[in-house]
PDB file of N, CA and C in Angstrom:
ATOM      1  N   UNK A   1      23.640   7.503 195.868  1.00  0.00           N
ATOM      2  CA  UNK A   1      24.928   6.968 195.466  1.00  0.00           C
ATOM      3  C   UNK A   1      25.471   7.805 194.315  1.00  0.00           C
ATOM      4  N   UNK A   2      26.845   8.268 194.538  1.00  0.00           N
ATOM      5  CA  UNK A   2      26.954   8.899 193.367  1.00  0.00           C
ATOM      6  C   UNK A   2      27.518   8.163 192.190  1.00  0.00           C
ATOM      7  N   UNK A   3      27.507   8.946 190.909  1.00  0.00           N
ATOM      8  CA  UNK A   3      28.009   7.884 189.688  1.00  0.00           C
ATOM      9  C   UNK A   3      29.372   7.354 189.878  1.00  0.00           C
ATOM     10  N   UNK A   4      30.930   7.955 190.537  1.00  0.00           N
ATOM     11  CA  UNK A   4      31.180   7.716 190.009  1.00  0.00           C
ATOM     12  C   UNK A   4      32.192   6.732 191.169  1.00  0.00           C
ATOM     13  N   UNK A   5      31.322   6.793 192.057  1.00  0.00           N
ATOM     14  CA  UNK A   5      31.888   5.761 193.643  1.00  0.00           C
ATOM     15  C   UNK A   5      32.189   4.379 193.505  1.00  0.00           C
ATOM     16  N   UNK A   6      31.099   3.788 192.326  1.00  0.00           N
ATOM     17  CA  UNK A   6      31.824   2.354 192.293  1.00  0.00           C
ATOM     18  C   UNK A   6      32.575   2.325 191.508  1.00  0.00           C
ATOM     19  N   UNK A   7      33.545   3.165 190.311  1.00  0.00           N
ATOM     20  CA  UNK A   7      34.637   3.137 189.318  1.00  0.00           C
ATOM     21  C   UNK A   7      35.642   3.451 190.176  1.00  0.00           C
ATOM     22  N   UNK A   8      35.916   3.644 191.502  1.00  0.00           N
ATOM     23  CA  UNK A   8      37.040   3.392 191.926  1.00  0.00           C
ATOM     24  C   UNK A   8      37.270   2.023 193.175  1.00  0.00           C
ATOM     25  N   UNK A   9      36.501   1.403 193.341  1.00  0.00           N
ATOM     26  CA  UNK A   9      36.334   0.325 193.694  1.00  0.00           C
ATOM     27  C   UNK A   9      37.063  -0.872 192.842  1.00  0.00           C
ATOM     28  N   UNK A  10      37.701  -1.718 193.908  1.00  0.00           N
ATOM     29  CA  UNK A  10      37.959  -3.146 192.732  1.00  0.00           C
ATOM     30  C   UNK A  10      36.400  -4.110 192.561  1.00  0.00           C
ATOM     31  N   UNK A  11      37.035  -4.713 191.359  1.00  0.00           N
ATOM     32  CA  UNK A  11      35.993  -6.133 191.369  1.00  0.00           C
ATOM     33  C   UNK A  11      35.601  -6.908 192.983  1.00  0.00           C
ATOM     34  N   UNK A  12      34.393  -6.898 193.156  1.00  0.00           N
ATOM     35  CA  UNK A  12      34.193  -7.741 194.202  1.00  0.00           C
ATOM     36  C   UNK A  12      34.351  -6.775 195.428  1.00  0.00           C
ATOM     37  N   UNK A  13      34.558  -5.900 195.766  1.00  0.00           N
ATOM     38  CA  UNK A  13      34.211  -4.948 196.611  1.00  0.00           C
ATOM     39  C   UNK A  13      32.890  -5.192 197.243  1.00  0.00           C
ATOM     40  N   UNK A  14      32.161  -4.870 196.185  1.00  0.00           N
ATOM     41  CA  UNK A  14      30.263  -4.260 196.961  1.00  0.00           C
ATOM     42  C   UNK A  14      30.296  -3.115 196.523  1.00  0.00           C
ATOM     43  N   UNK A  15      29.366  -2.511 196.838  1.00  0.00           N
ATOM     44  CA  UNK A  15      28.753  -1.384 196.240  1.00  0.00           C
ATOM     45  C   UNK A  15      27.875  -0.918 197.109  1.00  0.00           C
ATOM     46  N   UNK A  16      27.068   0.334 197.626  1.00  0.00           N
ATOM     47  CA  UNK A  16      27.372   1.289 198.683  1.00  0.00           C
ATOM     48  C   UNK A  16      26.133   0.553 199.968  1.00  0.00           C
ATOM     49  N   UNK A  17      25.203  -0.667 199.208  1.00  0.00           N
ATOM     50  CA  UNK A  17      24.392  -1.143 200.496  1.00  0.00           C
ATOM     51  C   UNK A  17      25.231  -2.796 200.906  1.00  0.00           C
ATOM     52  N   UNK A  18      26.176  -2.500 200.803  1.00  0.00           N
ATOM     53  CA  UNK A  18      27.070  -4.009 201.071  1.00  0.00           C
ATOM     54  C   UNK A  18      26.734  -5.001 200.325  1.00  0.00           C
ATOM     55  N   UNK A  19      26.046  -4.784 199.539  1.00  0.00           N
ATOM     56  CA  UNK A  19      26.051  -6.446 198.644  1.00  0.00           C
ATOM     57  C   UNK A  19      27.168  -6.201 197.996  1.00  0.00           C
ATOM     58  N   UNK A  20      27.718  -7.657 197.638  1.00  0.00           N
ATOM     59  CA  UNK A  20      28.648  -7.792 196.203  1.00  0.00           C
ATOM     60  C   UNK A  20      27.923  -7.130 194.783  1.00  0.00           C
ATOM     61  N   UNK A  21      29.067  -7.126 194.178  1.00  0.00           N
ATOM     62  CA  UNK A  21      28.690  -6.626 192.663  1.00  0.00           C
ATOM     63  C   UNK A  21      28.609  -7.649 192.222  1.00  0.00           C
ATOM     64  N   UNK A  22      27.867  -7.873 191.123  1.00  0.00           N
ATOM     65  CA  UNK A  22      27.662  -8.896 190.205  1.00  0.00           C
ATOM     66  C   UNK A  22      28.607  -9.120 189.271  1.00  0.00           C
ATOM     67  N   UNK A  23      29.497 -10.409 188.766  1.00  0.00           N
ATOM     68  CA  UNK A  23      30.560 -10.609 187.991  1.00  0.00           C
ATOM     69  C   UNK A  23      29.791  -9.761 186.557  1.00  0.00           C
ATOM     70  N   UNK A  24      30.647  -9.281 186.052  1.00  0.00           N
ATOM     71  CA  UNK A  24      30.339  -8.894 184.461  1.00  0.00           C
ATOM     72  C   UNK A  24      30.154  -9.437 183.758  1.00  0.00           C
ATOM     73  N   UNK A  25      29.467  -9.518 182.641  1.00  0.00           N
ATOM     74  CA  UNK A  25      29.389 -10.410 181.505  1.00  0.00           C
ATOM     75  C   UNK A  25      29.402  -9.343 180.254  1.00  0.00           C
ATOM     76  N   UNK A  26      29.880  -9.959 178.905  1.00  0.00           N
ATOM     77  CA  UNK A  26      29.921  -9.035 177.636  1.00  0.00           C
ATOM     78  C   UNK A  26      28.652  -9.411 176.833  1.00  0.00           C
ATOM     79  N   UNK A  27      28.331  -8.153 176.965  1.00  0.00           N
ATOM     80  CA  UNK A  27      27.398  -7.917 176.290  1.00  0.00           C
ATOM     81  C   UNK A  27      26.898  -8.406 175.056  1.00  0.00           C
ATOM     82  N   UNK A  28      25.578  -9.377 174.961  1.00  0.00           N
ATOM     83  CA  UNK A  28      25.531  -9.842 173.892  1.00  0.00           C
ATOM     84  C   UNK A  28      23.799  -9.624 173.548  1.00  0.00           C
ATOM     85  N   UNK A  29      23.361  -9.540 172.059  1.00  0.00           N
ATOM     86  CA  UNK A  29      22.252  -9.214 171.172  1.00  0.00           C
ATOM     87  C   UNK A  29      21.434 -10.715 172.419  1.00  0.00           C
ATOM     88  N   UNK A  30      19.861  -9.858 172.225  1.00  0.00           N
ATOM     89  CA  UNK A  30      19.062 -10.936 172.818  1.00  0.00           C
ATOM     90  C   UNK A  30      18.330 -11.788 171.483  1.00  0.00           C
ATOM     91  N   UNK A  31      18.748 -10.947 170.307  1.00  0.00           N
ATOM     92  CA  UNK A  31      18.257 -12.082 168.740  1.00  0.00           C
ATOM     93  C   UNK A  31      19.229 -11.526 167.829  1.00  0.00           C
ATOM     94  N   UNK A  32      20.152 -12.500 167.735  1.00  0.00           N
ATOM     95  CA  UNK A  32      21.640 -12.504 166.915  1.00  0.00           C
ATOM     96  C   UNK A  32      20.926 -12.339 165.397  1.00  0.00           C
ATOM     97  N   UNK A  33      20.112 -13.334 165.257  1.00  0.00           N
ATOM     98  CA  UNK A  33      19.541 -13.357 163.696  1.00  0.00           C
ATOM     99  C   UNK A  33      19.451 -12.314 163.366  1.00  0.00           C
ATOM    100  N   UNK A  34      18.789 -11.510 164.383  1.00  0.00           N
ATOM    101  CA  UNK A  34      18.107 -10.124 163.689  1.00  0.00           C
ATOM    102  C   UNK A  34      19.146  -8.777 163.666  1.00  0.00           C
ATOM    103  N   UNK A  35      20.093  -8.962 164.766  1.00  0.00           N
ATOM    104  CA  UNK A  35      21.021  -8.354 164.691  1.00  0.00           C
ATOM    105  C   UNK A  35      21.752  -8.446 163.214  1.00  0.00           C
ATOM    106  N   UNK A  36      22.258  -9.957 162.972  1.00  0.00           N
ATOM    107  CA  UNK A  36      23.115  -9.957 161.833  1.00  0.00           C
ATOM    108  C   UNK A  36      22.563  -9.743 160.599  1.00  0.00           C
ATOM    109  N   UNK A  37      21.137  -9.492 160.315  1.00  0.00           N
ATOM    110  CA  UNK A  37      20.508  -9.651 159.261  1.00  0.00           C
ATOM    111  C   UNK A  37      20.556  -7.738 159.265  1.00  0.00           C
ATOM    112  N   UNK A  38      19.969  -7.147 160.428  1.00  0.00           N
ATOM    113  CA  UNK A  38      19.657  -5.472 160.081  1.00  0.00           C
ATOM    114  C   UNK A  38      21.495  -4.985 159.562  1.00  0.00           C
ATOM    115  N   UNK A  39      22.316  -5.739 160.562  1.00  0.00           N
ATOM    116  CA  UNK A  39      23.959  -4.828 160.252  1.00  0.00           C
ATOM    117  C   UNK A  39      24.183  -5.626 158.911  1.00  0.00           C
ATOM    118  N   UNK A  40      24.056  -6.694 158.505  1.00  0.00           N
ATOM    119  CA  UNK A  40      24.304  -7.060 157.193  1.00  0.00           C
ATOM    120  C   UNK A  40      23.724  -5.669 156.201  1.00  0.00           C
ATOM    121  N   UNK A  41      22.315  -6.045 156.226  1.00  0.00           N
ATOM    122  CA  UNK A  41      21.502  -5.280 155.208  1.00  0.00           C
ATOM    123  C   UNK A  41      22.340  -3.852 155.374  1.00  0.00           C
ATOM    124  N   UNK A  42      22.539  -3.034 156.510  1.00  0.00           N
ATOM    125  CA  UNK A  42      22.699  -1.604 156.965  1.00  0.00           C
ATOM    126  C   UNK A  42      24.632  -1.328 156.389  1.00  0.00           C
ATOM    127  N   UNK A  43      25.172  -2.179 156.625  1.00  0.00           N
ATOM    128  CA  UNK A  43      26.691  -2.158 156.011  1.00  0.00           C
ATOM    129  C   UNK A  43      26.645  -2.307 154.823  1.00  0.00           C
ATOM    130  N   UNK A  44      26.169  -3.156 154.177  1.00  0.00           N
ATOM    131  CA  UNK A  44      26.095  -3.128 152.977  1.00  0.00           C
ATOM    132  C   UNK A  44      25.699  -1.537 151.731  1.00  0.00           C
ATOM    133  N   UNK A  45      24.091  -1.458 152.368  1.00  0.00           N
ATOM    134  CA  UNK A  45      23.511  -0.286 151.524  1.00  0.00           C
ATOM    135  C   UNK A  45      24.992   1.050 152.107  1.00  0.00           C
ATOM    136  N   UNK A  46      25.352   1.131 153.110  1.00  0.00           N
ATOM    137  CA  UNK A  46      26.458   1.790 153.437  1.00  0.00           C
ATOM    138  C   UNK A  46      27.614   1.707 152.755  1.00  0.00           C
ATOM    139  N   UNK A  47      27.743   0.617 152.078  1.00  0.00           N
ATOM    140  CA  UNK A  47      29.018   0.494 151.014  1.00  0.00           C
ATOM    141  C   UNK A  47      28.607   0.776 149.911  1.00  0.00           C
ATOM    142  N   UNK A  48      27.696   0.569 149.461  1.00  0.00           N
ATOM    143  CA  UNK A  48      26.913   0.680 148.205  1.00  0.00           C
ATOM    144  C   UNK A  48      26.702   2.107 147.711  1.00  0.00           C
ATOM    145  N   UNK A  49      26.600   3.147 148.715  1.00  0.00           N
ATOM    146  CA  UNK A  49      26.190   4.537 149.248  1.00  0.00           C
ATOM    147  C   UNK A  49      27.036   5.319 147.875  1.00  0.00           C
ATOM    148  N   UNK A  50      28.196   5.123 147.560  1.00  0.00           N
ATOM    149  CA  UNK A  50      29.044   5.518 146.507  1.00  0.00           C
ATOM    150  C   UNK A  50      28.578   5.557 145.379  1.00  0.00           C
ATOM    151  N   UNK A  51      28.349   4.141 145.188  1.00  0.00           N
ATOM    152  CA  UNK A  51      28.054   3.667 143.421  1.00  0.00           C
ATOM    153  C   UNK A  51      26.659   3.998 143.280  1.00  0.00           C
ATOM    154  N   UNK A  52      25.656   4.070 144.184  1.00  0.00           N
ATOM    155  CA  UNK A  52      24.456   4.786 144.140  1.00  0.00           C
ATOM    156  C   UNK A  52      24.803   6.414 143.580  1.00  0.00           C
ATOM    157  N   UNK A  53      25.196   6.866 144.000  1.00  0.00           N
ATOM    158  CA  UNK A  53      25.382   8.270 144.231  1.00  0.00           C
ATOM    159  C   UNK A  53      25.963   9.451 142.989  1.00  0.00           C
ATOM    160  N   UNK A  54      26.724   7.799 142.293  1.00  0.00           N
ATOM    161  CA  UNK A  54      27.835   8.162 141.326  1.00  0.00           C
ATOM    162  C   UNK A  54      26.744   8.008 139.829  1.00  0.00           C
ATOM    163  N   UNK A  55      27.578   9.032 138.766  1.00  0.00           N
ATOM    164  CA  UNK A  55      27.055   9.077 137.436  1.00  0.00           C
ATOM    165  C   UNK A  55      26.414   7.673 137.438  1.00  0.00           C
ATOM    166  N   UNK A  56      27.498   5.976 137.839  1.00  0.00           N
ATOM    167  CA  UNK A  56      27.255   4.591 137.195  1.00  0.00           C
ATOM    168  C   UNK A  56      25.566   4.519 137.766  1.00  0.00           C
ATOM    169  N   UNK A  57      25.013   4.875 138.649  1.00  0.00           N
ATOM    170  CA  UNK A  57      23.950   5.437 139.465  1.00  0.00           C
ATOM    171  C   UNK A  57      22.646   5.994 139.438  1.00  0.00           C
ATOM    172  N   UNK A  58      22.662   6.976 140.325  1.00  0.00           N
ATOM    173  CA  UNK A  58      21.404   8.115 139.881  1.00  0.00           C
ATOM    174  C   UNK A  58      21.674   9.079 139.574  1.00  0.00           C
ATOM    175  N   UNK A  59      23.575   9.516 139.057  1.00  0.00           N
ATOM    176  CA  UNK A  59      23.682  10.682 138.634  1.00  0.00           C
ATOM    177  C   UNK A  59      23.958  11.591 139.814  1.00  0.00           C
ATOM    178  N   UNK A  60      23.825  12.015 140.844  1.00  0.00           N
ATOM    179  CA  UNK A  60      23.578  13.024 141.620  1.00  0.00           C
ATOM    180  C   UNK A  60      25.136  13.293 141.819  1.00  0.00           C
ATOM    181  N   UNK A  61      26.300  12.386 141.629  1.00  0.00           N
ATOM    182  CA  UNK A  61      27.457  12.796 142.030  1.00  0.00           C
ATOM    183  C   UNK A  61      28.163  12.709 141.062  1.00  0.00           C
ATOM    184  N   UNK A  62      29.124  13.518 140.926  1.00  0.00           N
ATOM    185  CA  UNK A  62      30.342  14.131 139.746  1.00  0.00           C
ATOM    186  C   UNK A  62      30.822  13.356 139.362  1.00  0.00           C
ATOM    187  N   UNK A  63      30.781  11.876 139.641  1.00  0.00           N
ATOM    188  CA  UNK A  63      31.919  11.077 139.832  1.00  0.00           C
ATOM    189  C   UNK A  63      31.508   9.825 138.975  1.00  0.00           C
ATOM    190  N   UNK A  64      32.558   8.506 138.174  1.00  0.00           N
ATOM    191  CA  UNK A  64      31.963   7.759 137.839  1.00  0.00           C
ATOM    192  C   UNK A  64      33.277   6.541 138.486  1.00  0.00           C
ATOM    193  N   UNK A  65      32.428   5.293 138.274  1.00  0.00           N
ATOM    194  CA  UNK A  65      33.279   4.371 138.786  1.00  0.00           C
ATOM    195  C   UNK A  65      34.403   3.438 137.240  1.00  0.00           C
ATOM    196  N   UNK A  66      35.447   3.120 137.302  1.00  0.00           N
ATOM    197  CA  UNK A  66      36.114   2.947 135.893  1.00  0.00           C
ATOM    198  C   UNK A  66      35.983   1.470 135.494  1.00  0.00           C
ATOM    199  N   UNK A  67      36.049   1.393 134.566  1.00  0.00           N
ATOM    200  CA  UNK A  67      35.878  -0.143 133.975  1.00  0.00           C
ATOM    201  C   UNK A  67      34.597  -0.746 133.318  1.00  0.00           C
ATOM    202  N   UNK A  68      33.882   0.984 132.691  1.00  0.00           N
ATOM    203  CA  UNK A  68      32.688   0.332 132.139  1.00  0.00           C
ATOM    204  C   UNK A  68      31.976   0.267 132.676  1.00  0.00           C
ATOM    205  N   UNK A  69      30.536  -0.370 131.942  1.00  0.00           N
ATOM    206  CA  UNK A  69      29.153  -0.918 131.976  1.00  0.00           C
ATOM    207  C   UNK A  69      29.591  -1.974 133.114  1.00  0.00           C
ATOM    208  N   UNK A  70      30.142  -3.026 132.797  1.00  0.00           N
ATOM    209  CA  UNK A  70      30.045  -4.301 133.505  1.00  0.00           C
ATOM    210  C   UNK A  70      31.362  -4.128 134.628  1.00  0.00           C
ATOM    211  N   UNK A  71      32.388  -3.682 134.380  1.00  0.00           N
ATOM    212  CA  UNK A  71      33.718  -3.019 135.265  1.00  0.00           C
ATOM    213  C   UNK A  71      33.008  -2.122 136.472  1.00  0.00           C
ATOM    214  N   UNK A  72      32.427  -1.176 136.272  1.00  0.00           N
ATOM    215  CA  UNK A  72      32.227  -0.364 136.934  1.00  0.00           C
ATOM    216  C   UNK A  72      30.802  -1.209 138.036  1.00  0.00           C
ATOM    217  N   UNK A  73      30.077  -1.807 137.516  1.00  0.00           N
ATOM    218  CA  UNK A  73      29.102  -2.887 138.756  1.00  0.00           C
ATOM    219  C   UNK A  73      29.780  -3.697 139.446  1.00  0.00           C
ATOM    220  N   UNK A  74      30.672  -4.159 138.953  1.00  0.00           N
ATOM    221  CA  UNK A  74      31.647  -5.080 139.552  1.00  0.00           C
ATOM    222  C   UNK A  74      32.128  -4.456 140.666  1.00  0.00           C
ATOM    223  N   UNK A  75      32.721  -3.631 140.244  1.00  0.00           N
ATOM    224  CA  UNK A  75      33.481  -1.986 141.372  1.00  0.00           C
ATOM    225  C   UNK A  75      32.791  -1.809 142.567  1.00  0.00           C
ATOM    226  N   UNK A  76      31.383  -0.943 142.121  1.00  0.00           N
ATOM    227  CA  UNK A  76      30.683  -0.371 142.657  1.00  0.00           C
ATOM    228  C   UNK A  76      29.621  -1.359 143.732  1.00  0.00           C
ATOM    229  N   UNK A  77      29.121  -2.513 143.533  1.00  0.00           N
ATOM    230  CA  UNK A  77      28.375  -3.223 144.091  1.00  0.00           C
ATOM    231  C   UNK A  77      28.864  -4.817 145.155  1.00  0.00           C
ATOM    232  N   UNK A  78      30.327  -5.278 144.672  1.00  0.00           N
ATOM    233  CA  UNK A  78      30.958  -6.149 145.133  1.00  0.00           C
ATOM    234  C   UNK A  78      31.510  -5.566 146.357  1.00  0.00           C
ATOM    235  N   UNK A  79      32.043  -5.136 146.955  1.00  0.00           N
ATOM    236  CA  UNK A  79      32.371  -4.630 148.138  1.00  0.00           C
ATOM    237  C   UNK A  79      31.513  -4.578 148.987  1.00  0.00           C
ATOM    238  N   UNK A  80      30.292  -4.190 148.381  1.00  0.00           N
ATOM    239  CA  UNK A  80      28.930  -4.262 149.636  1.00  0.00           C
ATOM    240  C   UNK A  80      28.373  -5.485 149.691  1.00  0.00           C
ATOM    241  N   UNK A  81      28.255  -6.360 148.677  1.00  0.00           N
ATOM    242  CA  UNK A  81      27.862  -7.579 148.789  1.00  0.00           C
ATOM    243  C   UNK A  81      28.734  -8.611 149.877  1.00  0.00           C
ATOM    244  N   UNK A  82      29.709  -7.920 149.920  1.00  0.00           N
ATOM    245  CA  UNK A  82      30.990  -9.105 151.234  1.00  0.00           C
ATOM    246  C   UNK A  82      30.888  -8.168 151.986  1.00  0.00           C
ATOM    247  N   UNK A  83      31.415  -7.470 152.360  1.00  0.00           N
ATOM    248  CA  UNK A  83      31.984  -6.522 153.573  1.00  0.00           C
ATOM    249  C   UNK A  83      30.354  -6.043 154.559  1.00  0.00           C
ATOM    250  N   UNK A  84      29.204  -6.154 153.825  1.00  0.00           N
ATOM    251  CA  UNK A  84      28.161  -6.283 155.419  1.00  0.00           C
ATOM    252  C   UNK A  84      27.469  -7.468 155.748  1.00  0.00           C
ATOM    253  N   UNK A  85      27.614  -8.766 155.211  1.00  0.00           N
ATOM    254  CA  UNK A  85      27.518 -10.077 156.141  1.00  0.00           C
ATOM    255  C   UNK A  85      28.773  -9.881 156.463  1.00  0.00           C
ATOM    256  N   UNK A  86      29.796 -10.389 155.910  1.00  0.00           N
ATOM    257  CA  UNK A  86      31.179 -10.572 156.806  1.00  0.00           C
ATOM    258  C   UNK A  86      31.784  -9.469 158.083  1.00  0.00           C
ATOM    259  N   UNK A  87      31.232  -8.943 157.461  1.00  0.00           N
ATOM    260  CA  UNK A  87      31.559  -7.746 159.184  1.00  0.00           C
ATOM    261  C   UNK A  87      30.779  -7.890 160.290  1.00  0.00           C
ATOM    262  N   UNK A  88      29.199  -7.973 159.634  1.00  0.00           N
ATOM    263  CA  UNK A  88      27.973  -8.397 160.397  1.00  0.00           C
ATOM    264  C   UNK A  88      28.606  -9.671 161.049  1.00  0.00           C
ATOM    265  N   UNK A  89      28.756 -10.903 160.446  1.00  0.00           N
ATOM    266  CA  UNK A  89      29.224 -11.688 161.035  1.00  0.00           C
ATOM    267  C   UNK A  89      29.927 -11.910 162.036  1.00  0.00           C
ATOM    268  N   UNK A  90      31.284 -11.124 161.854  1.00  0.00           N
ATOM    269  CA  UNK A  90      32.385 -11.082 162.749  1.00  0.00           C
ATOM    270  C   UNK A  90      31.839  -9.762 164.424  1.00  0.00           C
ATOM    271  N   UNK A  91      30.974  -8.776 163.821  1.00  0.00           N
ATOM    272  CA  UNK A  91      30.552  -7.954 165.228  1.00  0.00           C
ATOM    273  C   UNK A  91      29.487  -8.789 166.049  1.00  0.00           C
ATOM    274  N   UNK A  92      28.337  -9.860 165.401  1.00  0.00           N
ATOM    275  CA  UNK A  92      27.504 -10.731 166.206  1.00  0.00           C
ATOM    276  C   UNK A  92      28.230 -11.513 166.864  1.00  0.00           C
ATOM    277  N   UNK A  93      29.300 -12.358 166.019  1.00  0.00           N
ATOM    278  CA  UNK A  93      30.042 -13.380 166.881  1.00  0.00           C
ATOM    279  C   UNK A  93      30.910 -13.115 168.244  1.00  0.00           C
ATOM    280  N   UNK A  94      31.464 -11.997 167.847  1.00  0.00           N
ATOM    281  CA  UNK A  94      31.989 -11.021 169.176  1.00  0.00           C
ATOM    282  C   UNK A  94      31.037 -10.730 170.063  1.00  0.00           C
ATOM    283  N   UNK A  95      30.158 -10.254 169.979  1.00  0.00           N
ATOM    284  CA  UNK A  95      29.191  -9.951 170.938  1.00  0.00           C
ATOM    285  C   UNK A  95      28.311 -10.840 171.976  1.00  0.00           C
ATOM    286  N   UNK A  96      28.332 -12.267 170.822  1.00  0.00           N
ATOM    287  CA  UNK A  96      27.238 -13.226 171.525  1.00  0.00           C
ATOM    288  C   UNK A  96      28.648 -14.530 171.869  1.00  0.00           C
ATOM    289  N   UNK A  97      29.591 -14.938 171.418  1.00  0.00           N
ATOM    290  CA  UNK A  97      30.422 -15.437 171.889  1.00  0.00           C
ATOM    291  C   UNK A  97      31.774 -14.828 171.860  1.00  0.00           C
ATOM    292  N   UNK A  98      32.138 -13.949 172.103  1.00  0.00           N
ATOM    293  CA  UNK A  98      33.553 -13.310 173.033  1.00  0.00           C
ATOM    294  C   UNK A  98      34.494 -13.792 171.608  1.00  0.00           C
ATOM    295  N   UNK A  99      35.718 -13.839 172.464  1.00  0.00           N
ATOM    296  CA  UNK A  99      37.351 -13.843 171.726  1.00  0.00           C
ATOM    297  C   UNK A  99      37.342 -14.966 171.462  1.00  0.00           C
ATOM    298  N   UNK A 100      36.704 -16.439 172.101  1.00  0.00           N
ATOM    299  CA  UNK A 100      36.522 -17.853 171.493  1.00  0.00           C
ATOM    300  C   UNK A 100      35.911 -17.958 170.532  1.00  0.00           C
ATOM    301  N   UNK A 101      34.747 -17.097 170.269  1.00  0.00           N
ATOM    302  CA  UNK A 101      33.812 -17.567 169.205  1.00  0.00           C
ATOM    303  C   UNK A 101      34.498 -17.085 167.896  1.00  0.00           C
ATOM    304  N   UNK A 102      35.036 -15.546 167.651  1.00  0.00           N
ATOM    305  CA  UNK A 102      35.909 -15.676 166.629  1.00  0.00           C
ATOM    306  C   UNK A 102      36.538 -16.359 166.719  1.00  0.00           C
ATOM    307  N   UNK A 103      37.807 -17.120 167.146  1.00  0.00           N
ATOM    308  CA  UNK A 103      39.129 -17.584 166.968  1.00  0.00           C
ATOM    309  C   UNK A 103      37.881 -19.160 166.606  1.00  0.00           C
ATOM    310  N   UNK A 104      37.129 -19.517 166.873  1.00  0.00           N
ATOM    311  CA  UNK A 104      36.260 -21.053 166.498  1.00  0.00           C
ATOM    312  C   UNK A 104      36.031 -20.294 165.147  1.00  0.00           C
ATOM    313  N   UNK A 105      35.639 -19.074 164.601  1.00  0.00           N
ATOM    314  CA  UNK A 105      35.126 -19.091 163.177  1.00  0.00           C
ATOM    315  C   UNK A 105      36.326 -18.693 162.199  1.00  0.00           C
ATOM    316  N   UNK A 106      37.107 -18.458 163.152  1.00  0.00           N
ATOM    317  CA  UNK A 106      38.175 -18.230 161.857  1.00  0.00           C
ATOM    318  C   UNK A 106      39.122 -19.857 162.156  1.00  0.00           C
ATOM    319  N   UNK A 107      38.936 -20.358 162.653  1.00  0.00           N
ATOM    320  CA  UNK A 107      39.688 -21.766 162.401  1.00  0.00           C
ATOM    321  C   UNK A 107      38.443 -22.762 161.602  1.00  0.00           C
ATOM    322  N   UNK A 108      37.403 -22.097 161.260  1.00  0.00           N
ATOM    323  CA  UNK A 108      36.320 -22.632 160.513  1.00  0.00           C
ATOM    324  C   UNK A 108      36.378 -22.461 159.216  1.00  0.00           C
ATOM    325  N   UNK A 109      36.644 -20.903 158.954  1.00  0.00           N
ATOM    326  CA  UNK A 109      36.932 -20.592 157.579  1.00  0.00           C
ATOM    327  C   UNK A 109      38.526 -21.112 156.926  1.00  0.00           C
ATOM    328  N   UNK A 110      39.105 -21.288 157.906  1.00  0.00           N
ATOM    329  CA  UNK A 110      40.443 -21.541 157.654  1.00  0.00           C
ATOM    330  C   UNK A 110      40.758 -23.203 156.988  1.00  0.00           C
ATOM    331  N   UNK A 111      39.817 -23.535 157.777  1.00  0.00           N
ATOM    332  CA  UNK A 111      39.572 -25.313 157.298  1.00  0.00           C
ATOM    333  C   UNK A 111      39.006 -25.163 155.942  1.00  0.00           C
ATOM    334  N   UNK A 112      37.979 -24.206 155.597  1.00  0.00           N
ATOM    335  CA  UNK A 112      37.264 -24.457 154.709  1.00  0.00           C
ATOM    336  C   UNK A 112      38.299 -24.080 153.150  1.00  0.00           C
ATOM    337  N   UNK A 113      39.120 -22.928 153.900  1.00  0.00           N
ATOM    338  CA  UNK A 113      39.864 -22.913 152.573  1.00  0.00           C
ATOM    339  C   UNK A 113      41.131 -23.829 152.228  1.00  0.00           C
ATOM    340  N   UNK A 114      41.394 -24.858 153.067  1.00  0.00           N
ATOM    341  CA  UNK A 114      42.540 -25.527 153.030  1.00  0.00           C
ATOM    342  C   UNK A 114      42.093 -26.598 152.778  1.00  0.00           C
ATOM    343  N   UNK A 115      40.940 -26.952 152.904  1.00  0.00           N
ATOM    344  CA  UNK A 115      40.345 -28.839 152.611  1.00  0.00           C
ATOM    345  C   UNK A 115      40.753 -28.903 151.058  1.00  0.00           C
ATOM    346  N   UNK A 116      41.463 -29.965 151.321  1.00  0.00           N
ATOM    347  CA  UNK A 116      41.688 -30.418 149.551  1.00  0.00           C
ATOM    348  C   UNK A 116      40.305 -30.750 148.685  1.00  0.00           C
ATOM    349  N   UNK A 117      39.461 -31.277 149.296  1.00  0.00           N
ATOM    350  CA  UNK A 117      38.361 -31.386 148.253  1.00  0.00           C
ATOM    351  C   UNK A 117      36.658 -30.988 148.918  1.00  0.00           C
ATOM    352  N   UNK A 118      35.802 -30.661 148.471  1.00  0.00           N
ATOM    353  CA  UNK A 118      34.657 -30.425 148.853  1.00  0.00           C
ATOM    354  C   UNK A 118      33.984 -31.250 148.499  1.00  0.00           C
ATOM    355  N   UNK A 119      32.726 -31.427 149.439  1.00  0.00           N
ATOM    356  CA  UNK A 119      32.832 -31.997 150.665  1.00  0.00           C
ATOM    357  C   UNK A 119      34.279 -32.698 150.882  1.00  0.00           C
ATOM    358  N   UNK A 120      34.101 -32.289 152.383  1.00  0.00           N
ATOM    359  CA  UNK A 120      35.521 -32.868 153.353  1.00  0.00           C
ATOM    360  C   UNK A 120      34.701 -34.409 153.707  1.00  0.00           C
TER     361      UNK A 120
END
């Protein structure tokens, strides 16, 4: 069979010994935990990659981050602390529940910032 015989085929055709094709499904992690925990950890040290790098740092780069001792950690380390769970978050949820499962977590977070008092 060659590669590229069933990409011009529609859905539900078959494929070259007459069976049907199998409906598609999107692709999802077989352990979400571990998924969201390695891209958390891995985005993060990836944001972090800067302020490591920089004078505020180990020195190795020309560069320093502004606002000081306590300005410049703030700078340099806050961005990685949100941006690899929350990304992590948002690429597991896509993966293991589709275009519903975001639009359920962002009407989750959305509640959470609009509840007049905590606990709801």
């Amino acid at each position: 069979m060659a590669l590229w015989s069933s990409a011009t085929r529609r859905h539900g055709e078959g494929n070259d010994d007459g069976e049907p094709r199998p409906t598609p499904t999107p692709p999802h992690p077989r352990h979400p935990g571990t998924w969201f925990f390695t891209l958390a950890v891995g985005l993060s040290w990836l944001a972090w990659t800067p302020y490591v790098v920089s004078e505020n740092g180990l020195g190795v780069g020309e560069f320093t981050f502004p606002g000081g001792a306590a300005g410049s950690q703030l700078l340099g380390v806050l961005p990685g602390a949100h941006l690899g769970p929350i990304v992590s978050a948002l690429l597991v949820t896509r993966a293991c529940a589709g275009r519903a499962g975001l639009r359920a977590w962002r009407r989750c977070k959305a509640l959470i910032l609009l509840a007049p008092t905590w606990p709801p």
